[in-house]
Protein backbone atom coordinates (compact mmCIF):
# COMPACT_ATOMS: atom_id res chain seq x y z
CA UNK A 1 5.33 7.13 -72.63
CA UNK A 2 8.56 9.15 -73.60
CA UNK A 3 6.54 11.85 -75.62
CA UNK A 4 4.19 12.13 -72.66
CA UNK A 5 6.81 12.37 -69.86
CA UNK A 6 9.11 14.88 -71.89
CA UNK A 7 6.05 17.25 -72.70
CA UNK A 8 5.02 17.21 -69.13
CA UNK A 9 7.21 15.50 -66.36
CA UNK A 10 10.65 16.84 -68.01
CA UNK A 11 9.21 20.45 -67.21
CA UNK A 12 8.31 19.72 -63.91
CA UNK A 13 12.13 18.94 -63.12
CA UNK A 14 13.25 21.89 -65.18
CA UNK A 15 10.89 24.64 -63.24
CA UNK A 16 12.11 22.97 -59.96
CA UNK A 17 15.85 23.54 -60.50
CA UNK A 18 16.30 25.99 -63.14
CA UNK A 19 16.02 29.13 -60.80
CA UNK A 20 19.32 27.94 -58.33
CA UNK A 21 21.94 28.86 -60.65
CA UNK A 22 21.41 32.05 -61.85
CA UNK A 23 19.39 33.74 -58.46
CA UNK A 24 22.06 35.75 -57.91
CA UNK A 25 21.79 37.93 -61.20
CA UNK A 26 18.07 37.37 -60.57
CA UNK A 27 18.50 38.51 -57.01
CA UNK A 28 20.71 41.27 -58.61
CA UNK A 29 18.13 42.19 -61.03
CA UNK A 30 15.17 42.59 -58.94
CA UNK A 31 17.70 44.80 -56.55
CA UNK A 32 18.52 47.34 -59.55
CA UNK A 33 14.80 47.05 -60.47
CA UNK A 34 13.91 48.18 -57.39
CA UNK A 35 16.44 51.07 -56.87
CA UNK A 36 14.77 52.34 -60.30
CA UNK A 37 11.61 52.74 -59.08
CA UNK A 38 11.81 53.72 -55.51
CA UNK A 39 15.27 55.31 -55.87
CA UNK A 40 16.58 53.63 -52.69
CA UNK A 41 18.40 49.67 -52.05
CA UNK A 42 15.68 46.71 -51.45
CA UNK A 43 16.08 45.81 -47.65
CA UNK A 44 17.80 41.99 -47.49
CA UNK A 45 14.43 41.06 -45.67
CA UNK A 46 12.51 42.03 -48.79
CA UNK A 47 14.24 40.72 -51.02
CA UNK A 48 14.74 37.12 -49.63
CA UNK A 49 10.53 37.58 -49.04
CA UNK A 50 10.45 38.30 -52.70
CA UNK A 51 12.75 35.53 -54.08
CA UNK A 52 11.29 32.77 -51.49
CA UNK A 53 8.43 34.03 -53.59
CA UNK A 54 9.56 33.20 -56.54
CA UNK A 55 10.62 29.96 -56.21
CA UNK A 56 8.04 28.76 -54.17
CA UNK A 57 5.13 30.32 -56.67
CA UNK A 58 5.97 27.48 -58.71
CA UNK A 59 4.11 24.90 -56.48
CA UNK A 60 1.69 27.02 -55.22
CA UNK A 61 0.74 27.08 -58.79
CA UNK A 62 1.29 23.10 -58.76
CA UNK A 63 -1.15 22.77 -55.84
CA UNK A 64 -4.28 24.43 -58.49
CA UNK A 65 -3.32 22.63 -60.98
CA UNK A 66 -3.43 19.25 -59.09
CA UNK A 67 -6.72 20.23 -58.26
CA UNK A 68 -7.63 19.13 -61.64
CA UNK A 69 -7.71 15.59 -62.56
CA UNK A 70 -8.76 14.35 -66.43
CA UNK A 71 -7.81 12.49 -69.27
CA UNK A 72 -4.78 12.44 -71.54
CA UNK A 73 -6.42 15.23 -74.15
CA UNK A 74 -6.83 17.69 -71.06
CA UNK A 75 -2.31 18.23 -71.49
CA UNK A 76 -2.99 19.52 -74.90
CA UNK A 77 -5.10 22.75 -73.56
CA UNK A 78 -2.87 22.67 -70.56
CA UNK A 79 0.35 23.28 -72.97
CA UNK A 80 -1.15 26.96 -72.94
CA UNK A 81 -0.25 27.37 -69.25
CA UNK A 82 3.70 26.90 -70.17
CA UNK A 83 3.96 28.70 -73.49
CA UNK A 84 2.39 31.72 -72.07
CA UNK A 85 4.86 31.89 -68.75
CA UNK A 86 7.76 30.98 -70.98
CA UNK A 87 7.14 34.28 -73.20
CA UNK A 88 6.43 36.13 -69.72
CA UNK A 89 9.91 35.03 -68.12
CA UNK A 90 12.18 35.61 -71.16
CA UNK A 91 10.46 39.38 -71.47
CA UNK A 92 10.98 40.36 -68.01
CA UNK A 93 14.56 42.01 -67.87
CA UNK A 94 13.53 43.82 -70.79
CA UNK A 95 9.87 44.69 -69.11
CA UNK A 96 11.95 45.68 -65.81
CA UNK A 97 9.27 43.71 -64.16
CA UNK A 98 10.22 40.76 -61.24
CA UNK A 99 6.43 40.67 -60.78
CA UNK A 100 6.05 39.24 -64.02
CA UNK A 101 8.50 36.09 -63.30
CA UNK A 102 6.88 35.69 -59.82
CA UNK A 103 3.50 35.52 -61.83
CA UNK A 104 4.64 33.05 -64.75
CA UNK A 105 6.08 31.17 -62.32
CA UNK A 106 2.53 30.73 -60.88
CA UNK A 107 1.01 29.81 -63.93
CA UNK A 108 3.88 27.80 -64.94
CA UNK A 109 2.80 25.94 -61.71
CA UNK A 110 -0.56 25.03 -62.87
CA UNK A 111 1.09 23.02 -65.85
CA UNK A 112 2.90 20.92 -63.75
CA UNK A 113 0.89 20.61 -61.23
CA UNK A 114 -2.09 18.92 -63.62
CA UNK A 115 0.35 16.89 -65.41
CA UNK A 116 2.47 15.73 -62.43
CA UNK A 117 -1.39 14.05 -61.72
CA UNK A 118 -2.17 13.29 -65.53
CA UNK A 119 0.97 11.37 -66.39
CA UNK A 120 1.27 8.60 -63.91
CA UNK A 121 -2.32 7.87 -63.89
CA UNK A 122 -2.18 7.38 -67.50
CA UNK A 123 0.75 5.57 -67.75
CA UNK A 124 -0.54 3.40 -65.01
CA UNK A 125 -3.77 2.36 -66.58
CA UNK A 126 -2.34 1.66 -70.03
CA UNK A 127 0.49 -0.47 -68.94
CA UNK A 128 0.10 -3.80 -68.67
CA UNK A 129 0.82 -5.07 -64.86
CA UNK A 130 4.14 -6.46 -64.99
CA UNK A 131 5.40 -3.11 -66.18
CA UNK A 132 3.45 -1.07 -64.52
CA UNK A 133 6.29 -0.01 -62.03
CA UNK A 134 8.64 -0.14 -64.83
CA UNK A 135 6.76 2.86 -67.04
CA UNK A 136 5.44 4.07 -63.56
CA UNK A 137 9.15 5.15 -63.05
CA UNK A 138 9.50 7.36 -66.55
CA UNK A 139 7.66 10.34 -64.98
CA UNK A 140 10.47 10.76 -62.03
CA UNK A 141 12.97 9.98 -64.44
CA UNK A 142 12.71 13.00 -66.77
CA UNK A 143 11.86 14.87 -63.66
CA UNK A 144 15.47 14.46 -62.71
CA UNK A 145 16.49 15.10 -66.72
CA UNK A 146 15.08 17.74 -66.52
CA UNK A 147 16.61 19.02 -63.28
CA UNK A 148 19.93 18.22 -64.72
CA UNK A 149 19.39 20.11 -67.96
CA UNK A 150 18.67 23.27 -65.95
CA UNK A 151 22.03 22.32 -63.75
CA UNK A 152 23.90 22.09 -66.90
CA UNK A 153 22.87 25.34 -68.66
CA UNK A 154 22.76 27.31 -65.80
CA UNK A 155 26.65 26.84 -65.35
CA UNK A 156 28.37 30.47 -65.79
CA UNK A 157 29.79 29.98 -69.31
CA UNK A 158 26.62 28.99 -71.00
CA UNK A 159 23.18 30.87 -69.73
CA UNK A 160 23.72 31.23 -66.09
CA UNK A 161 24.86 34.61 -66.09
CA UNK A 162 24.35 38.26 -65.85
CA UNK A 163 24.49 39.10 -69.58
CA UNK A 164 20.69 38.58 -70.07
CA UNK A 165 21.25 35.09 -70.96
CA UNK A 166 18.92 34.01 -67.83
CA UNK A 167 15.92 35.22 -69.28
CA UNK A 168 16.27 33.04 -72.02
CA UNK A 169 17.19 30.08 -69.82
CA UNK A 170 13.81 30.63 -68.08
CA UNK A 171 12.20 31.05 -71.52
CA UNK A 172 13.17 27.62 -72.94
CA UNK A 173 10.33 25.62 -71.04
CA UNK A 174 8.13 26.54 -73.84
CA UNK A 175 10.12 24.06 -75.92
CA UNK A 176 8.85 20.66 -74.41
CA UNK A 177 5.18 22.17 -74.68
CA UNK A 178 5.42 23.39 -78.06
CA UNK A 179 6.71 19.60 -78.92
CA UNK A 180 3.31 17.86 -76.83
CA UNK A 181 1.06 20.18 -78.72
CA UNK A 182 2.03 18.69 -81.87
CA UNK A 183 2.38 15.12 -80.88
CA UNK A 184 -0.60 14.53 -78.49
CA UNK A 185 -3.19 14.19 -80.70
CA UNK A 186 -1.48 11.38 -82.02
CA UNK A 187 -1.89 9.38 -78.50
CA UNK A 188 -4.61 6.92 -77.55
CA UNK A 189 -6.62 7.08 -74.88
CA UNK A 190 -6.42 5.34 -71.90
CA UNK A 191 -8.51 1.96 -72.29
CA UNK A 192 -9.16 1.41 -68.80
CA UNK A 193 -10.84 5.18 -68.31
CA UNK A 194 -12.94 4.69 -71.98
CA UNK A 195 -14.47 1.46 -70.57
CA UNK A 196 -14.64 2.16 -66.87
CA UNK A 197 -15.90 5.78 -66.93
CA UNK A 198 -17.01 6.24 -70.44
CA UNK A 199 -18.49 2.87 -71.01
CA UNK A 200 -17.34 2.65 -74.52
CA UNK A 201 -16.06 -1.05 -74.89
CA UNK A 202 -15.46 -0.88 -78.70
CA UNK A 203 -13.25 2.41 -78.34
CA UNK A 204 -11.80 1.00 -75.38
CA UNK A 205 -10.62 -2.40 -77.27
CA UNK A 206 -9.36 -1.02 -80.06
CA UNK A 207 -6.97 1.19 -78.20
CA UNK A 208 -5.61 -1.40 -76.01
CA UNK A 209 -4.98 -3.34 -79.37
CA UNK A 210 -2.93 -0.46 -80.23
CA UNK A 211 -1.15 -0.23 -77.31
CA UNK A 212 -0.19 -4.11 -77.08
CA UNK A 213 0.55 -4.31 -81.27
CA UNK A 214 -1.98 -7.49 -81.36
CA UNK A 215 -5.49 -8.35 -81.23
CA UNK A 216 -6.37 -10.85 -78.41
CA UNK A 217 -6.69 -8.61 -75.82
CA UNK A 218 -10.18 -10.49 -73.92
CA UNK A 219 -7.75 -11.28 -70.91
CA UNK A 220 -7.50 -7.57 -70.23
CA UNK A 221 -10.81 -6.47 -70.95
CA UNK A 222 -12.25 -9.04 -68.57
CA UNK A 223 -10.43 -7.91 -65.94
CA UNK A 224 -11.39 -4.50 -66.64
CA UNK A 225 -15.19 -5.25 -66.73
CA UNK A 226 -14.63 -7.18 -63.35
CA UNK A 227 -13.08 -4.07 -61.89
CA UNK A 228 -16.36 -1.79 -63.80
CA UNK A 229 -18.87 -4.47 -62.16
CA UNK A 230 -16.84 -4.46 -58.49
CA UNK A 231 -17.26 -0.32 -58.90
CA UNK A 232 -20.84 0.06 -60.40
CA UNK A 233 -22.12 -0.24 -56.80
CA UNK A 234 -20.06 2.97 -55.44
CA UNK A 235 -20.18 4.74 -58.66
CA UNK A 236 -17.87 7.40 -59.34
CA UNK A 237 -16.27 8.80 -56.48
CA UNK A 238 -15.49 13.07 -55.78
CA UNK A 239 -13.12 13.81 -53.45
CA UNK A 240 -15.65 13.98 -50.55
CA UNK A 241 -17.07 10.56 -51.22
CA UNK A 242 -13.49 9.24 -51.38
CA UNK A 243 -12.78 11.08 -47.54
CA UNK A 244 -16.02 9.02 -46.33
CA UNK A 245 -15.25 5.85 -47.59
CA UNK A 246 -14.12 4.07 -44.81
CA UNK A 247 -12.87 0.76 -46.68
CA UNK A 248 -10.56 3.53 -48.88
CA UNK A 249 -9.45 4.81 -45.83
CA UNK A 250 -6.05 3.02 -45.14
CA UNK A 251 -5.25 3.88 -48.75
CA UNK A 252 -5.84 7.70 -48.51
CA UNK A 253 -3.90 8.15 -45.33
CA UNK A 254 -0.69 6.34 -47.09
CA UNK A 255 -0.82 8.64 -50.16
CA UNK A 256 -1.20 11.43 -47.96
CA UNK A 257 1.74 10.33 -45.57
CA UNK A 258 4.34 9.08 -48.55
CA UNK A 259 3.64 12.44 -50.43
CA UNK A 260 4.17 14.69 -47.99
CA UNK A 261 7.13 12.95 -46.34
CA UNK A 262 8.43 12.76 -50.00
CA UNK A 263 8.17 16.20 -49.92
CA UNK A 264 8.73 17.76 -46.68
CA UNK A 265 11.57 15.21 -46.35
CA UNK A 266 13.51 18.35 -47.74
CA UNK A 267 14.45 17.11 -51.36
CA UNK A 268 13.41 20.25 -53.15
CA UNK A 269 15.39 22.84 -50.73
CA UNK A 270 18.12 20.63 -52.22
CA UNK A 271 17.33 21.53 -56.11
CA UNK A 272 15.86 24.85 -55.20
CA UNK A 273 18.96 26.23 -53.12
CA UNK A 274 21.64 23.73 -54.25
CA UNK A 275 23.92 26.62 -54.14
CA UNK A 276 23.45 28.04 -50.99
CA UNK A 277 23.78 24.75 -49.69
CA UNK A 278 27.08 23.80 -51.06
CA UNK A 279 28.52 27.25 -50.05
CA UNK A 280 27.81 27.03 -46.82
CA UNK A 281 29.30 23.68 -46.39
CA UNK A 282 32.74 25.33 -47.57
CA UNK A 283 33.40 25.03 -51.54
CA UNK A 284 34.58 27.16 -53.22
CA UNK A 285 32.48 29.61 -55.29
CA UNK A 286 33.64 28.44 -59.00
CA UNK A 287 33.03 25.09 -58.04
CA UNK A 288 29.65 25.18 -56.57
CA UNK A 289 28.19 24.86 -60.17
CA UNK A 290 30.09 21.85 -61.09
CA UNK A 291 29.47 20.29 -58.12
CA UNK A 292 25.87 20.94 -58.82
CA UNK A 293 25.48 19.35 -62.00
CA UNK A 294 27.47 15.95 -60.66
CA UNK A 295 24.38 16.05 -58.07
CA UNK A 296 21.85 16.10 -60.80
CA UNK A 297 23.72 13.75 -62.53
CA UNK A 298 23.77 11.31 -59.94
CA UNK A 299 19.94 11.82 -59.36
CA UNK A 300 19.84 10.21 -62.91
CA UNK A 301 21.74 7.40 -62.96
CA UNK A 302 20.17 6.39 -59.61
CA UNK A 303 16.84 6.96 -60.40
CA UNK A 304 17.38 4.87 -64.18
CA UNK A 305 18.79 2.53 -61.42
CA UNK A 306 15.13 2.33 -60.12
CA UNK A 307 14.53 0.11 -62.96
CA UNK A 308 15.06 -2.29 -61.04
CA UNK A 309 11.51 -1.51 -58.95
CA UNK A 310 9.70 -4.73 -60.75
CA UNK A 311 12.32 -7.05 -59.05
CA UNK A 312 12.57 -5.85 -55.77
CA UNK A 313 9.28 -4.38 -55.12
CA UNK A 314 8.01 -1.00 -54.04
CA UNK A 315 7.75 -1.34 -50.51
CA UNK A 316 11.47 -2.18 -50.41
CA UNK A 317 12.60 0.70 -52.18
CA UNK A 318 10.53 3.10 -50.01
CA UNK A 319 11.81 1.94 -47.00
CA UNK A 320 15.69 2.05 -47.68
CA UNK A 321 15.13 5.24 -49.72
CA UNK A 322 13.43 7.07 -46.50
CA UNK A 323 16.33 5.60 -44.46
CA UNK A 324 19.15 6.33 -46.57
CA UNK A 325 17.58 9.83 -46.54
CA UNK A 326 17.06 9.80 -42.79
CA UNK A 327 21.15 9.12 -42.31
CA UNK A 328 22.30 11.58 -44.71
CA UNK A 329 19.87 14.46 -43.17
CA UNK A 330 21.30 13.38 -39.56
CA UNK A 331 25.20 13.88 -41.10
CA UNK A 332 24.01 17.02 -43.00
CA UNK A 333 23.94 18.65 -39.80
CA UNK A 334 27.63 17.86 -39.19
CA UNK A 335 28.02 21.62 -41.10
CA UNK A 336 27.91 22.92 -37.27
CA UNK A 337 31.40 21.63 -37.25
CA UNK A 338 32.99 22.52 -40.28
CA UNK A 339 34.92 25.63 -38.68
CA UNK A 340 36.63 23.33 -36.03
CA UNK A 341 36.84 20.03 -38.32
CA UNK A 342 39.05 21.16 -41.78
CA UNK A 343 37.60 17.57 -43.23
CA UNK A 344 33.69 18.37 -42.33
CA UNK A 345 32.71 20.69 -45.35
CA UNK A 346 33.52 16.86 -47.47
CA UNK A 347 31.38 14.97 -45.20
CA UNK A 348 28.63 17.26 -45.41
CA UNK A 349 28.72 17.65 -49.72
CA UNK A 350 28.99 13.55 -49.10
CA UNK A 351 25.58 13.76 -46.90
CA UNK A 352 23.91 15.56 -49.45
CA UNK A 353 24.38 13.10 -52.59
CA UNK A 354 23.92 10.13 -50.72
CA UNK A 355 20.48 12.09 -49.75
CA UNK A 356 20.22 12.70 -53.43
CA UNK A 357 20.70 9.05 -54.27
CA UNK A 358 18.06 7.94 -51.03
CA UNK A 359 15.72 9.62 -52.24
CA UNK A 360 16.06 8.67 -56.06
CA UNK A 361 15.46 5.11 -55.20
CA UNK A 362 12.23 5.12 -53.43
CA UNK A 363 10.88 8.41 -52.23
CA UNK A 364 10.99 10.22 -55.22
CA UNK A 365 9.44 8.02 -58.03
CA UNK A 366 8.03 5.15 -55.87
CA UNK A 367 5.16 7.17 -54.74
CA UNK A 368 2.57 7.59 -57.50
CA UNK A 369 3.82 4.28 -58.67
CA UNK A 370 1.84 3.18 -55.43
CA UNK A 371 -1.05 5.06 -55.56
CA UNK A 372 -2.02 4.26 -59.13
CA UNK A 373 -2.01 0.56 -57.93
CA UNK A 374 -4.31 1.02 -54.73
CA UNK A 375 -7.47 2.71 -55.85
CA UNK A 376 -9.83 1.42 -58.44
CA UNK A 377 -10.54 3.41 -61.66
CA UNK A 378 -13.74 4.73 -60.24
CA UNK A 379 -11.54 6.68 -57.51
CA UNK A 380 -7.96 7.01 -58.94
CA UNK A 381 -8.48 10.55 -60.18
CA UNK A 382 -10.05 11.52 -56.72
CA UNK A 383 -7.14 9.56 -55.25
CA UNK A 384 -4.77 11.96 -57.64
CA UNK A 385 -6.05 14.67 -56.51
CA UNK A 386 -5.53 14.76 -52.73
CA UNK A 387 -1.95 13.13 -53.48
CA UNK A 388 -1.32 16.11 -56.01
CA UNK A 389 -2.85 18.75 -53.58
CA UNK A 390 -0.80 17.68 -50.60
CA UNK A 391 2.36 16.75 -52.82
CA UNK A 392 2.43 20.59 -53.87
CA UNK A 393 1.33 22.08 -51.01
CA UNK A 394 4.35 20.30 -48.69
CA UNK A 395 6.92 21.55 -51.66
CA UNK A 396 5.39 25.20 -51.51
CA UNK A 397 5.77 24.94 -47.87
CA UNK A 398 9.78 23.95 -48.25
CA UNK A 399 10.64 26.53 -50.62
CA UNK A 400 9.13 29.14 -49.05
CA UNK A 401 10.16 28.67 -45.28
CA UNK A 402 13.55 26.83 -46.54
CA UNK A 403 15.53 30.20 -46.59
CA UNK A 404 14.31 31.39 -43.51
CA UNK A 405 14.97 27.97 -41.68
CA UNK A 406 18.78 28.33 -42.85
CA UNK A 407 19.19 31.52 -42.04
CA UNK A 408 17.47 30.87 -38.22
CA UNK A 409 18.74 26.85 -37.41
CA UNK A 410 21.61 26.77 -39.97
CA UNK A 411 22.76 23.46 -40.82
CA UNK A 412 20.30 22.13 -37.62
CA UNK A 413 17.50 22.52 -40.15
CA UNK A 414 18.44 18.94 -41.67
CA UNK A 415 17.48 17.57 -38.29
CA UNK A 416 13.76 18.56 -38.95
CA UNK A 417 14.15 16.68 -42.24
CA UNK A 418 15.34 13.61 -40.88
CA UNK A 419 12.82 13.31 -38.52
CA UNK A 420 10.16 13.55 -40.78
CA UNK A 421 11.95 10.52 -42.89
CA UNK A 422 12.26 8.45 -39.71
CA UNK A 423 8.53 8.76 -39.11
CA UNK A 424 7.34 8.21 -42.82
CA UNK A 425 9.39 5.49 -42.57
CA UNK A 426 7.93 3.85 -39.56
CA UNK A 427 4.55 4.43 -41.28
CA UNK A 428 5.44 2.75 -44.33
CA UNK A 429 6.70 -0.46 -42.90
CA UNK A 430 3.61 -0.80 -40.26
CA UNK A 431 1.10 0.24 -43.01
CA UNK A 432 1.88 0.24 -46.55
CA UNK A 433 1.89 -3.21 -48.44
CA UNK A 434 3.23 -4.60 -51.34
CA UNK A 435 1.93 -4.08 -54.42
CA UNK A 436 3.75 -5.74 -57.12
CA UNK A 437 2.33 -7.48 -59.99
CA UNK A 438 -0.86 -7.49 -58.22
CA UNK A 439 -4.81 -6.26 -60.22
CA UNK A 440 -6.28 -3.36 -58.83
CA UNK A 441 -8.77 -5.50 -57.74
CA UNK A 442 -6.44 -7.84 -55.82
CA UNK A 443 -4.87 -4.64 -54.05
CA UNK A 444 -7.70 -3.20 -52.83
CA UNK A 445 -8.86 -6.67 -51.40
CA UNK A 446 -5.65 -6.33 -49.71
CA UNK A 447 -6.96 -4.86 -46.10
CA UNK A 448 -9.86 -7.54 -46.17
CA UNK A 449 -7.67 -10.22 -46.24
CA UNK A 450 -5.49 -8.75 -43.40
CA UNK A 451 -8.91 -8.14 -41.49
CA UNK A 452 -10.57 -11.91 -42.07
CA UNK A 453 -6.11 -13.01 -41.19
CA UNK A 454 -6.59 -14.60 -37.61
CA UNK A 455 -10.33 -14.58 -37.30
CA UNK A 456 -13.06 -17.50 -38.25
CA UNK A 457 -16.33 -17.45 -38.29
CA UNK A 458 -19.32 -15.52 -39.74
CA UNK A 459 -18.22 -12.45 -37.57
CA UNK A 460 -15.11 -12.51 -39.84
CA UNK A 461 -16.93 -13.14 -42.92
CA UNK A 462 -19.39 -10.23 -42.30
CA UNK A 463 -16.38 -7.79 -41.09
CA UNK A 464 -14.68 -8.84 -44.15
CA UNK A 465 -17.54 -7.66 -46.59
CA UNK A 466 -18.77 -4.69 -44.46
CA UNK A 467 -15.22 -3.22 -44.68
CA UNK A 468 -15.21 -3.25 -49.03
CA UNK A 469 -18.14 -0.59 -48.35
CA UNK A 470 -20.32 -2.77 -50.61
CA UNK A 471 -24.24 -2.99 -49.56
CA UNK A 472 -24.95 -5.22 -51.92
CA UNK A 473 -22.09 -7.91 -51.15
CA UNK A 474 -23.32 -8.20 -47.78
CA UNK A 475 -26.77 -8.60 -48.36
CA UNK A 476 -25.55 -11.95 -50.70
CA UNK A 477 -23.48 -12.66 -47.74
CA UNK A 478 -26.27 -12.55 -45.16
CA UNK A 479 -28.13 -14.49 -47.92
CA UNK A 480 -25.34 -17.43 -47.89
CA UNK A 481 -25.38 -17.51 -44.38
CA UNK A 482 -29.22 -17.91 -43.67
């Protein structure tokens, strides 16, 4: 779990962050690049065109790579797509090239964009289900490690500076790949896939015996064969099939709804522009970096906090985290009033950690958490897919429009934010369920039993098994009935 998460999820966090602190010698760079060539200054409209580009290439690149949903072996060949970037990016002030970081950031994209999708499902399927939430929570966690490891060396003193030392900074996400590559093959395959879609039973039990360090494992592997039999009806589901299932229905339009509230929400123009932020709500250059790093630093305590998800539930978490986020966007936009209020500018750095600490609680790692545990193995990757696709595509959306946004509303911009938590909110607690310490199976019977909830009859019964999309069980029903 920790070798898996560092190789893949702690790069994630790293790419998100580690372009805020030094963008203006980046900014500065691509300006004397540019004077080089063309022998005249960049235009400011250009350049913030070109540096919204940059940081928002990153989960474009995500969005392609979540298009691509396999097992655990598929992160060793996708190590190649951050080595390669990582060479690219610590080259370019030497190649006189910004193209070339706009491009590795891109490709540096597609890494975390297929193991933001890899990770959690694995982790998910091999854990057994009172910990599910528990290991379900390591992904986010070195997310936010690695957000705060980019905060920390892109303070002035150690690589966030003009002295080339940026290009090196940029460089070091290579380092977590290098250290997968060698480790992965040592890694067992998810059980649940190797029975479920492989149909290997003896492969499958002897890696859940590894796994759980004993032998008697026939608890587990029964459930799994229940959930293969439930599934051999449908057969494996594409993306399509999954859109026209109509019992899977409720279950794709929460994914949908928590990721992209998770990530138009805002949290992102936070990491990615941390320093614009916190200058425009009135501190003081030389501080903004510190100030920075205590924001990452809160992000992980709160989110080891999150620990606590297998006592208190998901759907708890989601809700207060969207709320807590919803306040602090609403007091964000207080920064209207910092040049007639000499106390505002606090308030307003205040709004923005609370924010950080919302959405470290529930929106942030609570997510794919949930969507492992609502579709079957048969449609999980599927599943993964569309949440991937429209988790990267809302943050590509935020940093590229972000700059623009505070540059046209100013600090109104937050309002749009907090709408968009108030309504993923109101979502959650009419839709979403709890799914805590329940089987797959039990959670997808979850609708059917809110369906059959305040009916009788055969009508009921009938609704009931129409709705799990199974031909088959209805047939047996109409059977039972005659």
């Amino acid at each position: 779990t920790l070798i898996a998460a560092f190789g893949s999820s702690f790069q994630y966090g790293y790419n998100v962050s580690v372009v805020n602190s030094p963008s203006q010698f980046m900014q500065q760079f691509y300006n004397t690049t540019y004077m080089e060539r063309y022998h005249s200054p960049m235009e400011e409209n250009v350049l913030t065109l070109l540096w919204s580009l940059s940081v928002s290439m990153f989960p474009l690149g995500g969005f392609f790579g979540s298009l691509m949903v396999a097992p655990l072996g598929t992160l060793l060949f996708n190590n190649i797509f951050s080595i390669v970037p990582a060479i690219m990016m610590g080259v370019s002030e030497i190649a006189k090239s910004y193209e070339i970081i706009i491009v590795a950031r891109f490709i540096v994209g597609i890494c975390a964009g297929l193991s933001s999708n890899v990770v959690p499902m694995y982790l998910g399927e091999i854990a057994p289900k009172n910990l599910r939430g528990a290991l379900g929570i390591v992904p986010q966690l070195f997310i936010t490690v690695g957000i705060l490891c980019a905060q920390v060396l892109g303070i002035r003193n150690i690589l966030g500076n003009s002295t080339g030392s940026w290009t090196l900074m940029l460089g070091l996400t290579g380092i977590p790949a290098a250290i997968q590559l060698l480790l992965l093959p040592f890694f067992p395959e998810s059980p649940r896939y190797m029975l479920i879609q492989n149909g290997d039973e003896k492969k499958a039990t002897k890696a859940l015996q590894r796994l759980r360090g004993w032998d008697d494992v026939d608890s587990e592997l029964l459930e799994m064969r229940q959930e293969d039999q439930s599934e051999k009806v449908e057969g494996h589901l594409s993306v399509f099939s999954l859109l026209s299932q109509r019992s899977l229905r409720w279950q794709l339009i929460s994914i949908v709804v928590m990721n992209m509230g998770q990530q138009l929400s805002g949290v992102n123009a936070i990491y990615y522009y941390a320093d614009s932020i916190y200058g425009s709500a009135g501190v003081r250059e030389s501080d903004i970096q510190y100030v920075t790093v205590g924001t990452g630093a809160v992000n992980v305590f709160m989110t080891i906090t999150v620990f606590i998800v297998e006592a208190s539930g998901r759907r708890l978490l989601l809700l207060c985290g969207f709320g807590i986020c919803c306040g602090a966007c609403v007091l964000a936009a207080c920064l209207c009033l910092q040049e007639t209020v000499t106390w505002m500018p606090y308030v307003s750095i205040a709004s923005v950690i609370v924010y950080v600490i919302g959405h470290a609680i529930g929106p942030s790692p609570i997510p794919y958490v949930v969507a492992t545990e609502m579709f079957r193995q048969t449609a999980r990757p599927a599943a993964f897919m569309v949440a991937g696709s429209v988790h990267w595509l809302s943050n590509f959306i935020v940093g590229l429009v972000f700059p623009f946004l505070e540059r046209g509303l100013g600090p109104y911009s937050f309002i749009i934010f907090a709408v968009i938590c108030l309504v993923t909110l109101i979502y959650i607690w009419l839709v979403v369920p709890e799914t805590k310490k329940k089987t797959f199976l039990e959670v997808f019977q979850i609708p059917e039993d809110a369906l059959v909830a305040g009916r009788s009859g055969e009508g009921a019964l009938k609704k009931r098994f129409r709705f799990s999309g199974s031909i088959e069980r209805t047939s047996r029903l109409d059977m039972f009935l005659d």
